[in-house]
C-alpha atoms as a PDB file:
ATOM      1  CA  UNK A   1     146.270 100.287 117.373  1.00  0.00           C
ATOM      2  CA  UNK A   2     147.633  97.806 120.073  1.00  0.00           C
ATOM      3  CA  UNK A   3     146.789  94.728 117.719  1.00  0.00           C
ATOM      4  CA  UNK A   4     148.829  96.554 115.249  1.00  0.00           C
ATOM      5  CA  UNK A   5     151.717  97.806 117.683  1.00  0.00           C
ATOM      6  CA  UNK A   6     152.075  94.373 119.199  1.00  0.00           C
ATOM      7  CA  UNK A   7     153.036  92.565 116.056  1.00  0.00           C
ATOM      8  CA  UNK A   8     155.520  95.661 115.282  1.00  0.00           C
ATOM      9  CA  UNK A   9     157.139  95.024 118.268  1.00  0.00           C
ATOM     10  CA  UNK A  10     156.638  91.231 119.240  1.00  0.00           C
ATOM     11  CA  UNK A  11     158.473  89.767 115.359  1.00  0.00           C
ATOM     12  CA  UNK A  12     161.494  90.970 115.824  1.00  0.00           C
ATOM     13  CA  UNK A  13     161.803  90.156 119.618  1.00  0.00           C
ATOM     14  CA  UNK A  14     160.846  86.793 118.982  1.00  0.00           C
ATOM     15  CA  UNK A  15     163.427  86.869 115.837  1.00  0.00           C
ATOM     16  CA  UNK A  16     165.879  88.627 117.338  1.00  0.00           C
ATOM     17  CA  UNK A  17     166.209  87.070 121.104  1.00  0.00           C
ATOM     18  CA  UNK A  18     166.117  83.999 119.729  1.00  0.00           C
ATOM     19  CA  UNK A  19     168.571  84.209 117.361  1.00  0.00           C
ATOM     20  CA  UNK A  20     170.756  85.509 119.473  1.00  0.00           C
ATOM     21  CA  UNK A  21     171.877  88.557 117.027  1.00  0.00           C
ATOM     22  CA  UNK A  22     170.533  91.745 115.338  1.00  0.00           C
ATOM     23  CA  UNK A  23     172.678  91.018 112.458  1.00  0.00           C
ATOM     24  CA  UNK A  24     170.224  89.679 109.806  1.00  0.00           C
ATOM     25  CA  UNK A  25     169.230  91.995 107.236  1.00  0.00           C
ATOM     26  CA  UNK A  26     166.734  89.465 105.664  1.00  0.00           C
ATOM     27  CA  UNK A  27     164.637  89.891 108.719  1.00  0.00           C
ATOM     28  CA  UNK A  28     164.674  93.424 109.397  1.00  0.00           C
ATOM     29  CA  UNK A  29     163.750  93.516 105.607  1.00  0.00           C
ATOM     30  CA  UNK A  30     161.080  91.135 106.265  1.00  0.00           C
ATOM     31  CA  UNK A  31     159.744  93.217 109.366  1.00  0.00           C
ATOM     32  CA  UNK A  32     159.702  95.902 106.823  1.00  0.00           C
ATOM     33  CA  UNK A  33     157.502  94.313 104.336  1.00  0.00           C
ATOM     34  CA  UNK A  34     155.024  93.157 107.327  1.00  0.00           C
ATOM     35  CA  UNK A  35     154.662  96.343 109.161  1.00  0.00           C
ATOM     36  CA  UNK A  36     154.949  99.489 106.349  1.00  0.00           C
ATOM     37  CA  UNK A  37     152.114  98.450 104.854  1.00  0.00           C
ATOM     38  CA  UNK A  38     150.359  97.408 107.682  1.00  0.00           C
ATOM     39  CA  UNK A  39     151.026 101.492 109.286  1.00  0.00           C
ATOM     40  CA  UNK A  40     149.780 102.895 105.861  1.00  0.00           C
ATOM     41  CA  UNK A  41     146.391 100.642 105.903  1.00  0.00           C
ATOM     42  CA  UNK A  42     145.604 101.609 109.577  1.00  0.00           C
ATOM     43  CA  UNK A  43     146.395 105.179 109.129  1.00  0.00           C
ATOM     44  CA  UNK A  44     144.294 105.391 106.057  1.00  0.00           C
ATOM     45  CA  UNK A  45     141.498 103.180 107.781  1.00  0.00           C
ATOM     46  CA  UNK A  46     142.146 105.809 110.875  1.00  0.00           C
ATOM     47  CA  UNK A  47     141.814 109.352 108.556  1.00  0.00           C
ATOM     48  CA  UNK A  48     138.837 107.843 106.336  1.00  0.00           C
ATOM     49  CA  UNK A  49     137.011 105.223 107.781  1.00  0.00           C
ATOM     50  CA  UNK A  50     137.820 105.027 111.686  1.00  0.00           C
ATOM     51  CA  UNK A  51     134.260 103.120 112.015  1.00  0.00           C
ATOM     52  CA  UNK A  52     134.777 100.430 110.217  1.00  0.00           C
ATOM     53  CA  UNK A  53     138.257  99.783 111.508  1.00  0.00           C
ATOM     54  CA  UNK A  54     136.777 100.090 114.891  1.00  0.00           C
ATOM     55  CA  UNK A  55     134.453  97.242 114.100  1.00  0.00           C
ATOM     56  CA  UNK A  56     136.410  95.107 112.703  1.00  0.00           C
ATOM     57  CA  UNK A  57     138.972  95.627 115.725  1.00  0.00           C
ATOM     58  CA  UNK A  58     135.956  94.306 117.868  1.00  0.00           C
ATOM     59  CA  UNK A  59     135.241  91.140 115.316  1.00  0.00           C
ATOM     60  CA  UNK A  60     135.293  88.045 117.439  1.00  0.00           C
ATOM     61  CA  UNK A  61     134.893  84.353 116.049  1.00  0.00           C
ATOM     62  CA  UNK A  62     131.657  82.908 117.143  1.00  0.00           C
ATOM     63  CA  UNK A  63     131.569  79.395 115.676  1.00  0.00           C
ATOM     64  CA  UNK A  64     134.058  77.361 117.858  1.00  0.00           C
ATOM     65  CA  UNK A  65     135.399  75.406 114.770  1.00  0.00           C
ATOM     66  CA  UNK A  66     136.254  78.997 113.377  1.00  0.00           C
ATOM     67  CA  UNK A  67     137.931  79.597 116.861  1.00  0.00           C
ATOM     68  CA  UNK A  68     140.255  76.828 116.894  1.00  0.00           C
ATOM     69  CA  UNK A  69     141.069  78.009 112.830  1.00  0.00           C
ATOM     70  CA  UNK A  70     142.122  80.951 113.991  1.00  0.00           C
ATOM     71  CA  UNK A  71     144.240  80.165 117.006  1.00  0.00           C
ATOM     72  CA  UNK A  72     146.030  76.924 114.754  1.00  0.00           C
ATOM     73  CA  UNK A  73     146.790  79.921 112.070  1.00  0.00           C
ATOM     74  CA  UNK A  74     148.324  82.182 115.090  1.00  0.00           C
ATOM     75  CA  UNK A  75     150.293  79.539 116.267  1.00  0.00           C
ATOM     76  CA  UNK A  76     152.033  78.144 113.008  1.00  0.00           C
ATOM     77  CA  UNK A  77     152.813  81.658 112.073  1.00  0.00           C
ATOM     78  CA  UNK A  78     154.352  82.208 115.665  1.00  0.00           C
ATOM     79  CA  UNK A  79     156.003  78.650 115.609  1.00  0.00           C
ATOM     80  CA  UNK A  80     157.091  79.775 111.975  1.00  0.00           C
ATOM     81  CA  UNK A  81     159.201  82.496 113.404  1.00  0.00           C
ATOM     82  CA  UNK A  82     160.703  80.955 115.804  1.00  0.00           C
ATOM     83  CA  UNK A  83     161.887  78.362 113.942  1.00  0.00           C
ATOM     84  CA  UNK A  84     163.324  81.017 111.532  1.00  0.00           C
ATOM     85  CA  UNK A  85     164.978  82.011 114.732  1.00  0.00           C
ATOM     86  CA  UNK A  86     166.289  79.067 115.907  1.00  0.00           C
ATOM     87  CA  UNK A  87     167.852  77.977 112.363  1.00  0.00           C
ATOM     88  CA  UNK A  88     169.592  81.526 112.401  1.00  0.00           C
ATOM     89  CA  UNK A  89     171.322  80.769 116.038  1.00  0.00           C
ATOM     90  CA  UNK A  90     171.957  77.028 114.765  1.00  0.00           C
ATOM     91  CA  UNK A  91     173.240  77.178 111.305  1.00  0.00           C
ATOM     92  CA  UNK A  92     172.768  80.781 109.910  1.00  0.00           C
ATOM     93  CA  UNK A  93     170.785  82.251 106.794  1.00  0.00           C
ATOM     94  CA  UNK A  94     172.888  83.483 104.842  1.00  0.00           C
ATOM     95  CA  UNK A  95     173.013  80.354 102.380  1.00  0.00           C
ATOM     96  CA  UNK A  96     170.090  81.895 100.136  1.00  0.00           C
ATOM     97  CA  UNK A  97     170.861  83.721  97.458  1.00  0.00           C
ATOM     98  CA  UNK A  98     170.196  87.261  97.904  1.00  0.00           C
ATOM     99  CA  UNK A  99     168.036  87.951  95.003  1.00  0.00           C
ATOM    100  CA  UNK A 100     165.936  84.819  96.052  1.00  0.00           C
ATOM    101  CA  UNK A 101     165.102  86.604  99.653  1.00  0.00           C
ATOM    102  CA  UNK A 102     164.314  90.018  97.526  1.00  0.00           C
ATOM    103  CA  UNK A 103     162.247  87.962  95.549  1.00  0.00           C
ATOM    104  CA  UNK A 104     160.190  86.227  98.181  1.00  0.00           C
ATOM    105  CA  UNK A 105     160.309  89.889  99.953  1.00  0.00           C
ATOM    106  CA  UNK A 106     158.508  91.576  96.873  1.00  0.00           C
ATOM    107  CA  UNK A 107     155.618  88.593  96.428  1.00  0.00           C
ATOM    108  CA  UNK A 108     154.832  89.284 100.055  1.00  0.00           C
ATOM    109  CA  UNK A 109     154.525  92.923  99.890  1.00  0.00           C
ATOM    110  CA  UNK A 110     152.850  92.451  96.344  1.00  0.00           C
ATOM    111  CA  UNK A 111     150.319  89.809  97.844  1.00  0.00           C
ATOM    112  CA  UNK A 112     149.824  92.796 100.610  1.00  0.00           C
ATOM    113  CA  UNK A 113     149.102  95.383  97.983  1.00  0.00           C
ATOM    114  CA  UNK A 114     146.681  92.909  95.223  1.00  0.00           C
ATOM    115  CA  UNK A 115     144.754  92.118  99.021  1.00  0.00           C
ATOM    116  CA  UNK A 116     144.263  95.553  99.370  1.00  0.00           C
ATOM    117  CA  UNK A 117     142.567  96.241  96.455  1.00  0.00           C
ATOM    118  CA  UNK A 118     140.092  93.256  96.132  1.00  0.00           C
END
């Protein structure tokens, strides 16, 4: 639950200090689409299989190349944020098109869901 909690809370700090502003619906939107789904999977995983999401809480890479995968994935996806961030302070997002954030909002939360079931 602190894995999950963390990311809830560290996104939009790292957006949102940043940035310099709370005024960005696109990523409150986006925080959305990250961390609703994420809630309902863990609560699920907590009510009806609380075993299995215990083990794979405890999952640890063995294989060092696997290691350095993992952290090279964590960091891009950090770095990717703050860069979000520091184009937001800088020059602002509201140049795309509404319906092209929705759209990109909806494939994420669709990838989520398709992920979920296979």
């Amino acid at each position: 639950m602190i894995r999950f909690g963390l990311a809830a809370i560290v996104i939009p700090i790292i957006i949102y200090l940043l940035a310099g502003t709370f005024r960005y619906w696109q990523g409150w939107l986006y925080w959305a689409v990250l961390v609703l789904p994420m809630l309902v999977a863990v609560h699920y995983f907590l009510k009806h299989e609380p075993e299995m999401l215990e083990r794979r809480m405890k999952l640890q890479e063995r294989e060092k190349e696997q290691i350095v995968i993992v952290n090279a994935i964590s960091l891009i996806i950090i770095a990717g944020f703050v860069a979000t961030a520091i184009d937001l302070r800088l020059h602002g997002l509201n140049a795309i098109p509404v319906h092209w954030v929705l759209f990109a909002d909806a494939a994420v939360f669709f990838g989520y869901s398709a992920g979920a079931q296979g």
